[in-house]
PDB file of N, CA and C in Angstrom:
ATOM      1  N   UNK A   1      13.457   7.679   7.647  1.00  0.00           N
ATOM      2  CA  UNK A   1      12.406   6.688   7.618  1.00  0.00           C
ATOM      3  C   UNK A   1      12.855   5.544   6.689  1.00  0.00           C
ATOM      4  N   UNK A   2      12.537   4.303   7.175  1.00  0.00           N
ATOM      5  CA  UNK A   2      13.015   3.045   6.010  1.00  0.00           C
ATOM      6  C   UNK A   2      11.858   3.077   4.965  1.00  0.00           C
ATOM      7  N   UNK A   3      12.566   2.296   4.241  1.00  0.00           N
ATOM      8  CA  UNK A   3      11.652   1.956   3.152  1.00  0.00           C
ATOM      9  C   UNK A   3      10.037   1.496   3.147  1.00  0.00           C
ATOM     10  N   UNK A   4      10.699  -0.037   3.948  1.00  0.00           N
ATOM     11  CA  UNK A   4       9.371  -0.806   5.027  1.00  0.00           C
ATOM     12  C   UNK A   4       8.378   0.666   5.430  1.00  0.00           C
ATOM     13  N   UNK A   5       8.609   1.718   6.169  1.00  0.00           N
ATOM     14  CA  UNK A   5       8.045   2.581   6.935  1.00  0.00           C
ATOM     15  C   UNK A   5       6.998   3.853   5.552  1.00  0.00           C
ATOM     16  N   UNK A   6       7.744   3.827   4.907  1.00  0.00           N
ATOM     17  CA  UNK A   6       7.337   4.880   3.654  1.00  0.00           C
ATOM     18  C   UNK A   6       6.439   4.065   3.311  1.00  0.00           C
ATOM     19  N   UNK A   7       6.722   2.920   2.776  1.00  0.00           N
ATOM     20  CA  UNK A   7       5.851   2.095   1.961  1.00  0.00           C
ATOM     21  C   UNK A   7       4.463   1.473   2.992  1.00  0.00           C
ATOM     22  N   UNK A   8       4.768   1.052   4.141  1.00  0.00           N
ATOM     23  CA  UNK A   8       3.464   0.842   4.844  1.00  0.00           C
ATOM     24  C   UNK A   8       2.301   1.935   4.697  1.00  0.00           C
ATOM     25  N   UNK A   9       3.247   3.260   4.878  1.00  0.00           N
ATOM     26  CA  UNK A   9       2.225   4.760   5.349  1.00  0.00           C
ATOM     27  C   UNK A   9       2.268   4.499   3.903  1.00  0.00           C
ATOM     28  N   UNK A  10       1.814   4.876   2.273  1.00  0.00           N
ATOM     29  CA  UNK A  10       1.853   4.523   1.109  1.00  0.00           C
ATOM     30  C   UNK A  10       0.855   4.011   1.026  1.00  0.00           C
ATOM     31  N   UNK A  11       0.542   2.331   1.444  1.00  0.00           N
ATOM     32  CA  UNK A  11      -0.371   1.466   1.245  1.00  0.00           C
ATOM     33  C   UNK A  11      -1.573   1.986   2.478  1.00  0.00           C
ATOM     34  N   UNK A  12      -1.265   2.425   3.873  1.00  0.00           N
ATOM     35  CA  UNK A  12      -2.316   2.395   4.708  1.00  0.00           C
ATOM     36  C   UNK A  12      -2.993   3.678   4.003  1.00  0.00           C
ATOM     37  N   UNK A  13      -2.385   5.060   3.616  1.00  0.00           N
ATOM     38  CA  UNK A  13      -3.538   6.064   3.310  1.00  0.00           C
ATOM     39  C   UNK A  13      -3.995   6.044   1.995  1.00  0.00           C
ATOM     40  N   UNK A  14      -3.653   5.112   1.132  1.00  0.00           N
ATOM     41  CA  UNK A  14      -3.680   4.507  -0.268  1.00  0.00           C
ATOM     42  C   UNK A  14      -5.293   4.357  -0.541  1.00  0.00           C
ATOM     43  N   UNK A  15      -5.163   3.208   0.932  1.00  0.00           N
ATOM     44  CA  UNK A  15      -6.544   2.272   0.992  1.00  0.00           C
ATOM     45  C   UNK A  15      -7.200   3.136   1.377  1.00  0.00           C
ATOM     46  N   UNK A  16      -6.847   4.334   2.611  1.00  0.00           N
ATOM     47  CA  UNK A  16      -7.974   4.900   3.748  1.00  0.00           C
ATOM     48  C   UNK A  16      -8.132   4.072   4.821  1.00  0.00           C
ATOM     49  N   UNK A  17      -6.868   3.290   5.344  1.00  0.00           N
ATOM     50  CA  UNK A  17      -7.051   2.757   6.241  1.00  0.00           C
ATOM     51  C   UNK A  17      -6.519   3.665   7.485  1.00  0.00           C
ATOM     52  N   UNK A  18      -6.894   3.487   8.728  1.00  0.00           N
ATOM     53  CA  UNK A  18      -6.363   4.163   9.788  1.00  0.00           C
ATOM     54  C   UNK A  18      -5.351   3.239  10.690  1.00  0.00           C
ATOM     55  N   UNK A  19      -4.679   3.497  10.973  1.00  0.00           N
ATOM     56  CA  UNK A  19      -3.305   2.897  11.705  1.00  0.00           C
ATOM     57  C   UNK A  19      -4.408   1.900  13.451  1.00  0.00           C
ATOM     58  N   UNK A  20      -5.285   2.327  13.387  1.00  0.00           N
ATOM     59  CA  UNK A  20      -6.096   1.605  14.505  1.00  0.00           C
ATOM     60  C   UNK A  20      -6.606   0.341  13.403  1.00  0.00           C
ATOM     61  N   UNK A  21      -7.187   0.695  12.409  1.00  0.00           N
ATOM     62  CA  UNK A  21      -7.796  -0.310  11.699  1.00  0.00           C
ATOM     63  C   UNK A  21      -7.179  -1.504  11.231  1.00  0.00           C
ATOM     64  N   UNK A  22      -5.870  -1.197  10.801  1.00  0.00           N
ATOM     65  CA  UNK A  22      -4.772  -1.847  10.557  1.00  0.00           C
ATOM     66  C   UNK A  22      -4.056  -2.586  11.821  1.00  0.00           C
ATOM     67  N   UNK A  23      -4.151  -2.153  12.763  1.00  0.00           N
ATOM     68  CA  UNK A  23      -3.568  -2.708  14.206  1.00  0.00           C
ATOM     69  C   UNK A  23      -4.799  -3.944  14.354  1.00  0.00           C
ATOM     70  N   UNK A  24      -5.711  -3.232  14.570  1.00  0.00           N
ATOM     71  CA  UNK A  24      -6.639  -4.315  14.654  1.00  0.00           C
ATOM     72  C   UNK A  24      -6.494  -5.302  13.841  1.00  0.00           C
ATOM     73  N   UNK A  25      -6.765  -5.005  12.302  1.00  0.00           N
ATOM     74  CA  UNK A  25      -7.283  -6.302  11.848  1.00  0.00           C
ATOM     75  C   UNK A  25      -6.116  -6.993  11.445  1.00  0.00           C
ATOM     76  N   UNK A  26      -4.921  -7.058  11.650  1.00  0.00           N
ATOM     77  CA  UNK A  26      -3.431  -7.856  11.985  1.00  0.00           C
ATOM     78  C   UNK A  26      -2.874  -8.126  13.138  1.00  0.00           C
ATOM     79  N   UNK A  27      -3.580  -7.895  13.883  1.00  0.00           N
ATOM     80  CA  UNK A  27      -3.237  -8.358  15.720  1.00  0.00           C
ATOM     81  C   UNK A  27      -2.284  -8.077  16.276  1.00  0.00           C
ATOM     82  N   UNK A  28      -2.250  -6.070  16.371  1.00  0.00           N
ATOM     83  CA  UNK A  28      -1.089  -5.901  16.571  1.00  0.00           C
ATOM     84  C   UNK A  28      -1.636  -4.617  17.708  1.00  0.00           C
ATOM     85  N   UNK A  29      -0.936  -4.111  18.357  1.00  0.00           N
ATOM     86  CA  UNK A  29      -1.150  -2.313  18.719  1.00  0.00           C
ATOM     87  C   UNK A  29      -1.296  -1.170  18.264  1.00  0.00           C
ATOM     88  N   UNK A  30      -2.273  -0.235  18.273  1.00  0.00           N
ATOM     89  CA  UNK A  30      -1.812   0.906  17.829  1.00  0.00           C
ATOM     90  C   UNK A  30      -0.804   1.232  17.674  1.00  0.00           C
ATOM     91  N   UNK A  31       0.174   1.566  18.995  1.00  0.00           N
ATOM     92  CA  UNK A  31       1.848   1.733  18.750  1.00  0.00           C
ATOM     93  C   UNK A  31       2.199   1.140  18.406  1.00  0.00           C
ATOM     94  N   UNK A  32       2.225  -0.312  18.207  1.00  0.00           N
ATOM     95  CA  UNK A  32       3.097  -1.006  17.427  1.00  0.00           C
ATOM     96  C   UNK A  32       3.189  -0.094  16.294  1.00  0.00           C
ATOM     97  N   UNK A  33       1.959  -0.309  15.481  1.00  0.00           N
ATOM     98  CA  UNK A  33       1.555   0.217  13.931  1.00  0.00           C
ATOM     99  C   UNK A  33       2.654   1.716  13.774  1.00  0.00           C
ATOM    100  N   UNK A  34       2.144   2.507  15.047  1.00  0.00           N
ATOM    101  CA  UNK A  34       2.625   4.189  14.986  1.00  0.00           C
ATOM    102  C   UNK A  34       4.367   3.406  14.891  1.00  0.00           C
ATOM    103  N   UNK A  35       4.665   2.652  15.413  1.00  0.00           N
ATOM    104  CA  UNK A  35       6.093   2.200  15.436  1.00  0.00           C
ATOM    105  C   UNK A  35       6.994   2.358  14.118  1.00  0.00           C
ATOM    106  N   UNK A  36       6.042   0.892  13.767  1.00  0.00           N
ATOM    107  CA  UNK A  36       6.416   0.631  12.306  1.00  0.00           C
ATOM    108  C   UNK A  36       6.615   1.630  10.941  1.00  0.00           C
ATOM    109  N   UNK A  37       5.537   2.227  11.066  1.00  0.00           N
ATOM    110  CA  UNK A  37       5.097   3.692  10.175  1.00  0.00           C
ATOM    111  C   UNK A  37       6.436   4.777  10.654  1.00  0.00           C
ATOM    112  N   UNK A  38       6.613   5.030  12.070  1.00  0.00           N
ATOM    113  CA  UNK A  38       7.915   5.952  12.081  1.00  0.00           C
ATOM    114  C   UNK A  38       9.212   5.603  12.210  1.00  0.00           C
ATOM    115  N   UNK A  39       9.494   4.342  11.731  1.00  0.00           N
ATOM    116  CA  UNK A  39      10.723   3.554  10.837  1.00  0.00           C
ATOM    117  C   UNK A  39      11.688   3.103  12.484  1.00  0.00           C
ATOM    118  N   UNK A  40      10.705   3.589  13.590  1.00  0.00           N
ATOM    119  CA  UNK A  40      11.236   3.018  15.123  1.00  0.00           C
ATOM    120  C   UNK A  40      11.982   1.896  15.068  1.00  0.00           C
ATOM    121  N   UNK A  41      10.594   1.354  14.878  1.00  0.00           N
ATOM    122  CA  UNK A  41      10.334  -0.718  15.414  1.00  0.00           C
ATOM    123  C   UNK A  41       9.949  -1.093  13.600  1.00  0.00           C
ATOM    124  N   UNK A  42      10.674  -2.320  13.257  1.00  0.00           N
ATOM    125  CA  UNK A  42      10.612  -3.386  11.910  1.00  0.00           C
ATOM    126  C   UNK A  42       9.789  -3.953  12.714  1.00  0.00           C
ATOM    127  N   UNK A  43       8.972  -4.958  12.027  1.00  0.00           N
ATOM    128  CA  UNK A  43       7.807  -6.434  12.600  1.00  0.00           C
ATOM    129  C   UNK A  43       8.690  -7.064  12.239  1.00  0.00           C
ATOM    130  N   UNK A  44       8.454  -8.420  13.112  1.00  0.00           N
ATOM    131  CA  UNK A  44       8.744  -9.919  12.828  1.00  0.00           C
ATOM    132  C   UNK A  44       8.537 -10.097  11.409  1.00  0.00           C
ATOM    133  N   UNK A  45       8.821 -11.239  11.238  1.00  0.00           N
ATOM    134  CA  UNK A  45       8.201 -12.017   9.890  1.00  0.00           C
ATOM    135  C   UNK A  45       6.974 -12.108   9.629  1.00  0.00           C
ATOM    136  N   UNK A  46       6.123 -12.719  11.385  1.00  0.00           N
ATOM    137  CA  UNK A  46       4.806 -12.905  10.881  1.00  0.00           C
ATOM    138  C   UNK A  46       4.154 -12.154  10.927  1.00  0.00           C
ATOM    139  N   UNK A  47       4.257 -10.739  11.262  1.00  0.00           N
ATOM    140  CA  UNK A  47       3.868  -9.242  11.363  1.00  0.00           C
ATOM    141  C   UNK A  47       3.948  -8.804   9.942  1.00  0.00           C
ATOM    142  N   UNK A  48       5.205  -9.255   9.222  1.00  0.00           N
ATOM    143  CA  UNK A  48       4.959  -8.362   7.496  1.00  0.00           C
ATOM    144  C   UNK A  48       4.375  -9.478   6.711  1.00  0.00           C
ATOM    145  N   UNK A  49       4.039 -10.856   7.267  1.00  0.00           N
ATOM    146  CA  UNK A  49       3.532 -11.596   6.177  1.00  0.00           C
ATOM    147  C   UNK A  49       1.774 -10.742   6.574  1.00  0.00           C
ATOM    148  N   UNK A  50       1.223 -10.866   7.554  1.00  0.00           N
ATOM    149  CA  UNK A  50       0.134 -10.080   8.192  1.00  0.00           C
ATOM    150  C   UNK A  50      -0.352  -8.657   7.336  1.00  0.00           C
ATOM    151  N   UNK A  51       0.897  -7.814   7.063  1.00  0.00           N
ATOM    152  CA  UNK A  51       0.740  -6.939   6.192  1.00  0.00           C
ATOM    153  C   UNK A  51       0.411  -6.967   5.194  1.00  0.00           C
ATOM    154  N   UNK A  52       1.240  -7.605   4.371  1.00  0.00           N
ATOM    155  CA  UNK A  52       1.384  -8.116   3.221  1.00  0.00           C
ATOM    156  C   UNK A  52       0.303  -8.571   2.741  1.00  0.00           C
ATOM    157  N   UNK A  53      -0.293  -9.789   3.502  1.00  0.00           N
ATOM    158  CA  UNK A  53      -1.680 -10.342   3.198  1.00  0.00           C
ATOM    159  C   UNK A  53      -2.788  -9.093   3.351  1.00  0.00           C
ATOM    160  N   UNK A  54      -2.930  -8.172   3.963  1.00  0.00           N
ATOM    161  CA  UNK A  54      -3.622  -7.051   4.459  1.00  0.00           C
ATOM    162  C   UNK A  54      -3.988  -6.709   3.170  1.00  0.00           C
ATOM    163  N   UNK A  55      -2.663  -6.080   2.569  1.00  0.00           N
ATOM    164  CA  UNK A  55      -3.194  -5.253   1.370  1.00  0.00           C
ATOM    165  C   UNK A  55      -2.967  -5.836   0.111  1.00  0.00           C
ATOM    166  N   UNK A  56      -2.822  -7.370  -0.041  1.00  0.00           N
ATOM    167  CA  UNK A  56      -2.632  -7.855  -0.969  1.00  0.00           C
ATOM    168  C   UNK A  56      -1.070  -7.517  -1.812  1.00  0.00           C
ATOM    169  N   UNK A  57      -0.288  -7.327  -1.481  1.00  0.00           N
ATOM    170  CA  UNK A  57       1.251  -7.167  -1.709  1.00  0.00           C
ATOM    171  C   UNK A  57       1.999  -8.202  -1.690  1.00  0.00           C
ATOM    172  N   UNK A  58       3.276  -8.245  -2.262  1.00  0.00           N
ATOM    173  CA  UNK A  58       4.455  -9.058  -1.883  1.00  0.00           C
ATOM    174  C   UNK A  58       5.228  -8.528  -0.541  1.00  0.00           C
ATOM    175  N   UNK A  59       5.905  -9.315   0.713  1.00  0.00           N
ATOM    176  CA  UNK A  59       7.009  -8.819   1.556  1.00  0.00           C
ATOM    177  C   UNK A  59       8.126  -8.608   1.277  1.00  0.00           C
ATOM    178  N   UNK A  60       8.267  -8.866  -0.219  1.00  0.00           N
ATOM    179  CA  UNK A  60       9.580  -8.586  -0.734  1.00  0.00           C
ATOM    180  C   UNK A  60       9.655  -6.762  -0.921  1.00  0.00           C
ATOM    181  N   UNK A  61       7.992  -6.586  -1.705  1.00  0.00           N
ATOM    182  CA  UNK A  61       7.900  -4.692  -1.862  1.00  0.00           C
ATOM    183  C   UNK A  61       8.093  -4.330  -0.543  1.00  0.00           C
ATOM    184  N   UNK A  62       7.507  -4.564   0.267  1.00  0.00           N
ATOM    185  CA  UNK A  62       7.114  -4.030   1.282  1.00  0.00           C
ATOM    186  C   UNK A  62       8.868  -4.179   2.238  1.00  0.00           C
ATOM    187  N   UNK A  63       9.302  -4.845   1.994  1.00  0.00           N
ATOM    188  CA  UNK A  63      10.451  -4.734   2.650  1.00  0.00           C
ATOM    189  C   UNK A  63      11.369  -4.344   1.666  1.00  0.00           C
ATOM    190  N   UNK A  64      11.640  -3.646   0.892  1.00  0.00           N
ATOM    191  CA  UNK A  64      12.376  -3.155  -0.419  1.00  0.00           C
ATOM    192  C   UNK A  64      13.066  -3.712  -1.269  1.00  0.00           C
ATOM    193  N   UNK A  65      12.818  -4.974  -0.943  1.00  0.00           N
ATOM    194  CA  UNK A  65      13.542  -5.701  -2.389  1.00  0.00           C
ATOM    195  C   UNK A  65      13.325  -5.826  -3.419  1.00  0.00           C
ATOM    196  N   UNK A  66      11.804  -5.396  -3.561  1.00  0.00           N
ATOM    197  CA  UNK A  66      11.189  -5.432  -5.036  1.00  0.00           C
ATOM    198  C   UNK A  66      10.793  -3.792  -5.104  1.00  0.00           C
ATOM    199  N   UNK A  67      11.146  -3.315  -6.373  1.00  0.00           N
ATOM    200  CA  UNK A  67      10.769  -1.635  -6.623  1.00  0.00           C
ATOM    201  C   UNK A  67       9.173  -1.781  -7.348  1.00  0.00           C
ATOM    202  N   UNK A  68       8.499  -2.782  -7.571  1.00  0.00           N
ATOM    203  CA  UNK A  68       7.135  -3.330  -7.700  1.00  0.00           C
ATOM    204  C   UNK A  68       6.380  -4.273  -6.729  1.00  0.00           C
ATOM    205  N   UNK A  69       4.597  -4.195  -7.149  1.00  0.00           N
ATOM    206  CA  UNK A  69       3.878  -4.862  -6.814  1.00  0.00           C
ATOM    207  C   UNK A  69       2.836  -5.455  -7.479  1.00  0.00           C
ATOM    208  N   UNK A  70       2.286  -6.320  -7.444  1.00  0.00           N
ATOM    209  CA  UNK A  70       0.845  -6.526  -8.348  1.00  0.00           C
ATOM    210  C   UNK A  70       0.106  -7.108  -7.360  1.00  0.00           C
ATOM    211  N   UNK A  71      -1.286  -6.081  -7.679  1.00  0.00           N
ATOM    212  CA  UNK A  71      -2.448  -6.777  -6.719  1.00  0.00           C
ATOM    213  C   UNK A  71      -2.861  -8.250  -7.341  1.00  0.00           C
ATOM    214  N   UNK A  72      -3.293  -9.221  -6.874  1.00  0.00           N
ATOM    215  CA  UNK A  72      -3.816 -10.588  -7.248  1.00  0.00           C
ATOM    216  C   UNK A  72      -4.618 -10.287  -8.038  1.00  0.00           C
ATOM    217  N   UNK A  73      -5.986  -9.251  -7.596  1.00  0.00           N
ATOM    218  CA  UNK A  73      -7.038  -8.901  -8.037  1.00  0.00           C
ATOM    219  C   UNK A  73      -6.858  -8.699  -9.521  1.00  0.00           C
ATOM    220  N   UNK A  74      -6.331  -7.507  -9.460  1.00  0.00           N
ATOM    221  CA  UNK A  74      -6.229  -6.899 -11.234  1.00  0.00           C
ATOM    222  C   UNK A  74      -5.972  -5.807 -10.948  1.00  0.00           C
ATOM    223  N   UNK A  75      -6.856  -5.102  -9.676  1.00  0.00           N
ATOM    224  CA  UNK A  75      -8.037  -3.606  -9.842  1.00  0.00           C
ATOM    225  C   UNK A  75      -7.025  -2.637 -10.040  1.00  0.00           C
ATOM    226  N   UNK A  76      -5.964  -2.513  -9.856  1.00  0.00           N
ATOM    227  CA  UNK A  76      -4.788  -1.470  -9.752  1.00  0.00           C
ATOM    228  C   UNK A  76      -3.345  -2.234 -10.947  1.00  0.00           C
ATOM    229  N   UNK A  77      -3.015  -1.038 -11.532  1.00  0.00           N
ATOM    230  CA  UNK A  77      -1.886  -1.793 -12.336  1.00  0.00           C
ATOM    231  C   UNK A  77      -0.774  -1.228 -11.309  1.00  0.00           C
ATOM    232  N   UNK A  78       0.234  -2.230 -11.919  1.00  0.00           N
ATOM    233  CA  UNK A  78       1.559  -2.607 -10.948  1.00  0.00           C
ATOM    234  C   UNK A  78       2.204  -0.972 -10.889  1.00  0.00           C
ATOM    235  N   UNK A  79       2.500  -0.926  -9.708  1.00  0.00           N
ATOM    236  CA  UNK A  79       2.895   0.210  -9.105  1.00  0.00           C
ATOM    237  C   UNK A  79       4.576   0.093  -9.527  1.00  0.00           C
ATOM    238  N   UNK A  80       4.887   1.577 -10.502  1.00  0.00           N
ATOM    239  CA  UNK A  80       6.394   0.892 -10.618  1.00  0.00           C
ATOM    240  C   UNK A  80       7.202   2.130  -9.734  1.00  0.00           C
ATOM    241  N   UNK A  81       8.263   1.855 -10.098  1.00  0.00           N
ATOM    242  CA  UNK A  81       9.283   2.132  -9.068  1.00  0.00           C
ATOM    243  C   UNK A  81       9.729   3.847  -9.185  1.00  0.00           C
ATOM    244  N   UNK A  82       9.084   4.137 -10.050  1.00  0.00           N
ATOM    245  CA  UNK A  82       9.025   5.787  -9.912  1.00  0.00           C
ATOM    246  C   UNK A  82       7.997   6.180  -9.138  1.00  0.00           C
ATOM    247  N   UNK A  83       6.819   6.077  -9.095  1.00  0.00           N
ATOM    248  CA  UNK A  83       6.163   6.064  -7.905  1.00  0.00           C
ATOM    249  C   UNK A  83       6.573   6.116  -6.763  1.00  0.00           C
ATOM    250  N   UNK A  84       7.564   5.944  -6.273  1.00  0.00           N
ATOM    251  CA  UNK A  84       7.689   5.413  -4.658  1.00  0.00           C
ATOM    252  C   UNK A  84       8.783   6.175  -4.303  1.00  0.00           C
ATOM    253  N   UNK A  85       9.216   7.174  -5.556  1.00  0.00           N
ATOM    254  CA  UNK A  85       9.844   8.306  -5.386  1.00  0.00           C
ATOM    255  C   UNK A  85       9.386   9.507  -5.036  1.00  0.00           C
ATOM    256  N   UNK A  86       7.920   9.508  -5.120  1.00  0.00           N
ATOM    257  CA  UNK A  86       6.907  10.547  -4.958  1.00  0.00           C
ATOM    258  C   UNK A  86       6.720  11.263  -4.232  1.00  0.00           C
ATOM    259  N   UNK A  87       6.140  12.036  -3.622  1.00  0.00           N
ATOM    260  CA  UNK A  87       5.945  12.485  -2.463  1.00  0.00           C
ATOM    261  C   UNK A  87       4.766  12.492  -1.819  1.00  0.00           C
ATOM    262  N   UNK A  88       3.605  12.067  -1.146  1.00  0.00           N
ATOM    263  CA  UNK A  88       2.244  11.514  -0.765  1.00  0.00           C
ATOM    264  C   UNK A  88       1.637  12.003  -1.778  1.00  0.00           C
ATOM    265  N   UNK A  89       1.492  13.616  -1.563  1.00  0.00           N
ATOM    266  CA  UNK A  89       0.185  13.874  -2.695  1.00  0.00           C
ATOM    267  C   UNK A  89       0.510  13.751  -3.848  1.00  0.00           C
ATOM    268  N   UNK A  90       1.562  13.511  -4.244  1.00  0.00           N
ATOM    269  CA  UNK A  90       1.618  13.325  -5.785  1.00  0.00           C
ATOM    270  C   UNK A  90       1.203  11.794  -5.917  1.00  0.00           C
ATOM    271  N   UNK A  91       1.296  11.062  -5.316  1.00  0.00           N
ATOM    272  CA  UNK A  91       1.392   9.138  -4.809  1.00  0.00           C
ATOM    273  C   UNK A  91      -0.335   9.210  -4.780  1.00  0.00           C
ATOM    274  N   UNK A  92      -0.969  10.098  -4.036  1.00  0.00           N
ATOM    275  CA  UNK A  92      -2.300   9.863  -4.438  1.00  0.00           C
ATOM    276  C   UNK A  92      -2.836  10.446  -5.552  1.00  0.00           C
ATOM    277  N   UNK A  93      -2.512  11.562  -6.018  1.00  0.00           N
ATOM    278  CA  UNK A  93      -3.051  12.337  -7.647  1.00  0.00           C
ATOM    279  C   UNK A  93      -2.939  11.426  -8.670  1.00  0.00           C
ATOM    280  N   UNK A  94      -1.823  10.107  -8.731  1.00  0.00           N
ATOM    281  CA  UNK A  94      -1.723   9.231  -9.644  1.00  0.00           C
ATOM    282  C   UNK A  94      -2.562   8.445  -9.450  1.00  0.00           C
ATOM    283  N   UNK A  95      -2.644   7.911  -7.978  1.00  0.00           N
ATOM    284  CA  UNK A  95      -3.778   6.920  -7.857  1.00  0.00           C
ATOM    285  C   UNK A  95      -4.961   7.228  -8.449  1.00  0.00           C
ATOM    286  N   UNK A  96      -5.610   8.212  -7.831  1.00  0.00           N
ATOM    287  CA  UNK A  96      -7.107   8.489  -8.313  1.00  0.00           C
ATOM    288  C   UNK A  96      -6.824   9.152  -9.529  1.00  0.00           C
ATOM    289  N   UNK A  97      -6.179   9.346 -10.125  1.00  0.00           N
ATOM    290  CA  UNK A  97      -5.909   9.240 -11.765  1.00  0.00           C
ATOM    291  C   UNK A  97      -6.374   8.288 -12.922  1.00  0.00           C
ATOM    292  N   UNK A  98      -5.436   7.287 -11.968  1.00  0.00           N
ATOM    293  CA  UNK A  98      -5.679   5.947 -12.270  1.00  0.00           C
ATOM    294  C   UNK A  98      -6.906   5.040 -11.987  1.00  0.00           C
ATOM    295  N   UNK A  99      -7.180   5.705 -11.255  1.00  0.00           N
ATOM    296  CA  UNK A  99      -8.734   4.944 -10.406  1.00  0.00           C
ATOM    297  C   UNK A  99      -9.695   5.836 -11.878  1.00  0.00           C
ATOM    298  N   UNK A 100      -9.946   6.908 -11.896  1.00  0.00           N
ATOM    299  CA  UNK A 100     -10.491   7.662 -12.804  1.00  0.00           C
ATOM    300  C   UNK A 100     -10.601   7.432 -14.222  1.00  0.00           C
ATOM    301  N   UNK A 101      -9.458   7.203 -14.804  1.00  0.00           N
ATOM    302  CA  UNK A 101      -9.624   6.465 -16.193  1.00  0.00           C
ATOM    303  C   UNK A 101      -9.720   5.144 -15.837  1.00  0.00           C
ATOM    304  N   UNK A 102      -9.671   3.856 -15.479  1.00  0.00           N
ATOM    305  CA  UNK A 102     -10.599   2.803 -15.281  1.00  0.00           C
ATOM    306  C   UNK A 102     -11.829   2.934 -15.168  1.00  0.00           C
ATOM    307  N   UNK A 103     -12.295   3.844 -14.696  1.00  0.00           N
ATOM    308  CA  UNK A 103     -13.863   4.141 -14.267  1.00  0.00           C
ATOM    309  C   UNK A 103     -14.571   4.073 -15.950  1.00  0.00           C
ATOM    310  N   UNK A 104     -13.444   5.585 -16.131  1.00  0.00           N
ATOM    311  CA  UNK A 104     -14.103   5.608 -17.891  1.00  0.00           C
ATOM    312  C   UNK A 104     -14.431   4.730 -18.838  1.00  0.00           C
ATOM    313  N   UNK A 105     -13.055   3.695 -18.712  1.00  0.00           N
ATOM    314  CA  UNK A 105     -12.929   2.861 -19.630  1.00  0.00           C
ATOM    315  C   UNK A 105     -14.318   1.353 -19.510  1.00  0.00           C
ATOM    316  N   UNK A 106     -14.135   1.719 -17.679  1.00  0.00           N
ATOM    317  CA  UNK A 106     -15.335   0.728 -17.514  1.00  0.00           C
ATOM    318  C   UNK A 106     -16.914   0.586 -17.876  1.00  0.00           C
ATOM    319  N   UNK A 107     -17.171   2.393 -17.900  1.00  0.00           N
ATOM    320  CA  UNK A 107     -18.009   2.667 -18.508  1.00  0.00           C
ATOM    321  C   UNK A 107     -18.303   3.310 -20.040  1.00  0.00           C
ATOM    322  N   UNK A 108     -17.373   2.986 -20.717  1.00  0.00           N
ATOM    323  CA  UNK A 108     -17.140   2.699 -22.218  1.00  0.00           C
ATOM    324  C   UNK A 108     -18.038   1.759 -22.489  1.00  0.00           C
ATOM    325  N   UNK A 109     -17.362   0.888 -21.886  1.00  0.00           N
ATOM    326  CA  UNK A 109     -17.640  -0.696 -22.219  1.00  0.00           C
ATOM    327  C   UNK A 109     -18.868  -1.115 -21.620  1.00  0.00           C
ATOM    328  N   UNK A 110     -19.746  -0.448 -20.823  1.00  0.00           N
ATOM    329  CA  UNK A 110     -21.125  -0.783 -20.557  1.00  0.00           C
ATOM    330  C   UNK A 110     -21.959  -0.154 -21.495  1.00  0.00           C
ATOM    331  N   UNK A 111     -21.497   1.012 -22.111  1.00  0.00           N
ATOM    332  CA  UNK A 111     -22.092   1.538 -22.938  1.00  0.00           C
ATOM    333  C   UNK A 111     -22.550   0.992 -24.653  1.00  0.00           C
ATOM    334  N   UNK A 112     -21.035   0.549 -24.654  1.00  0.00           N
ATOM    335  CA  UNK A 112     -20.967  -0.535 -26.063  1.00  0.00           C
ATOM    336  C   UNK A 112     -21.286  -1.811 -26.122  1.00  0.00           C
TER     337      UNK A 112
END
């Protein structure tokens, strides 16, 4: 599997997105998507800028040139490059880890 392919499946079950949802809302096929995800078929350019914009990423991560990302937002800190060595469930146990102490910290701070 390429990189591109790890890292799409990464970001789509990340979010909870479904490979239909993602086809859809980037104007693409189901198979396309199933494509891309099983390292088949690469997208065009304007297919990973599409991505990219999707989940708020760079096409540089997403196509492996960068071993990081930063959301625009904030809501997630930058995913570094040990991560992506992971293996899914460990890739999500960090996430909602991470999702989990933000929560705390958020409600620290409503408290004080």
């Amino acid at each position: 599997m390429t990189i591109f392919a790890t890292r799409l499946r990464q970001f789509r079950n990340a979010n909870n997105v479904t490979q239909t949802q993602l086809a859809e809302a980037i104007g693409i096929t189901d198979r396309a998507c199933r494509r891309y995800e099983s390292g088949e078929n690469e997208p065009t350019l304007s297919i990973l800028k599409a991505i990219a914009d999707f989940f708020d990423v760079d096409m540089d991560f997403l196509a492996g040139r960068k071993n990081y990302y930063h959301k625009s937002d904030g809501s997630l800190a930058t995913l570094q490059s040990e991560i992506l060595n992971l293996d899914m469930d460990e890739f999500k146990k960090r996430m909602q880890k991470e999702i989990r102490e933000n929560k705390k910290k958020a409600d620290k701070n409503k408290t004080s």
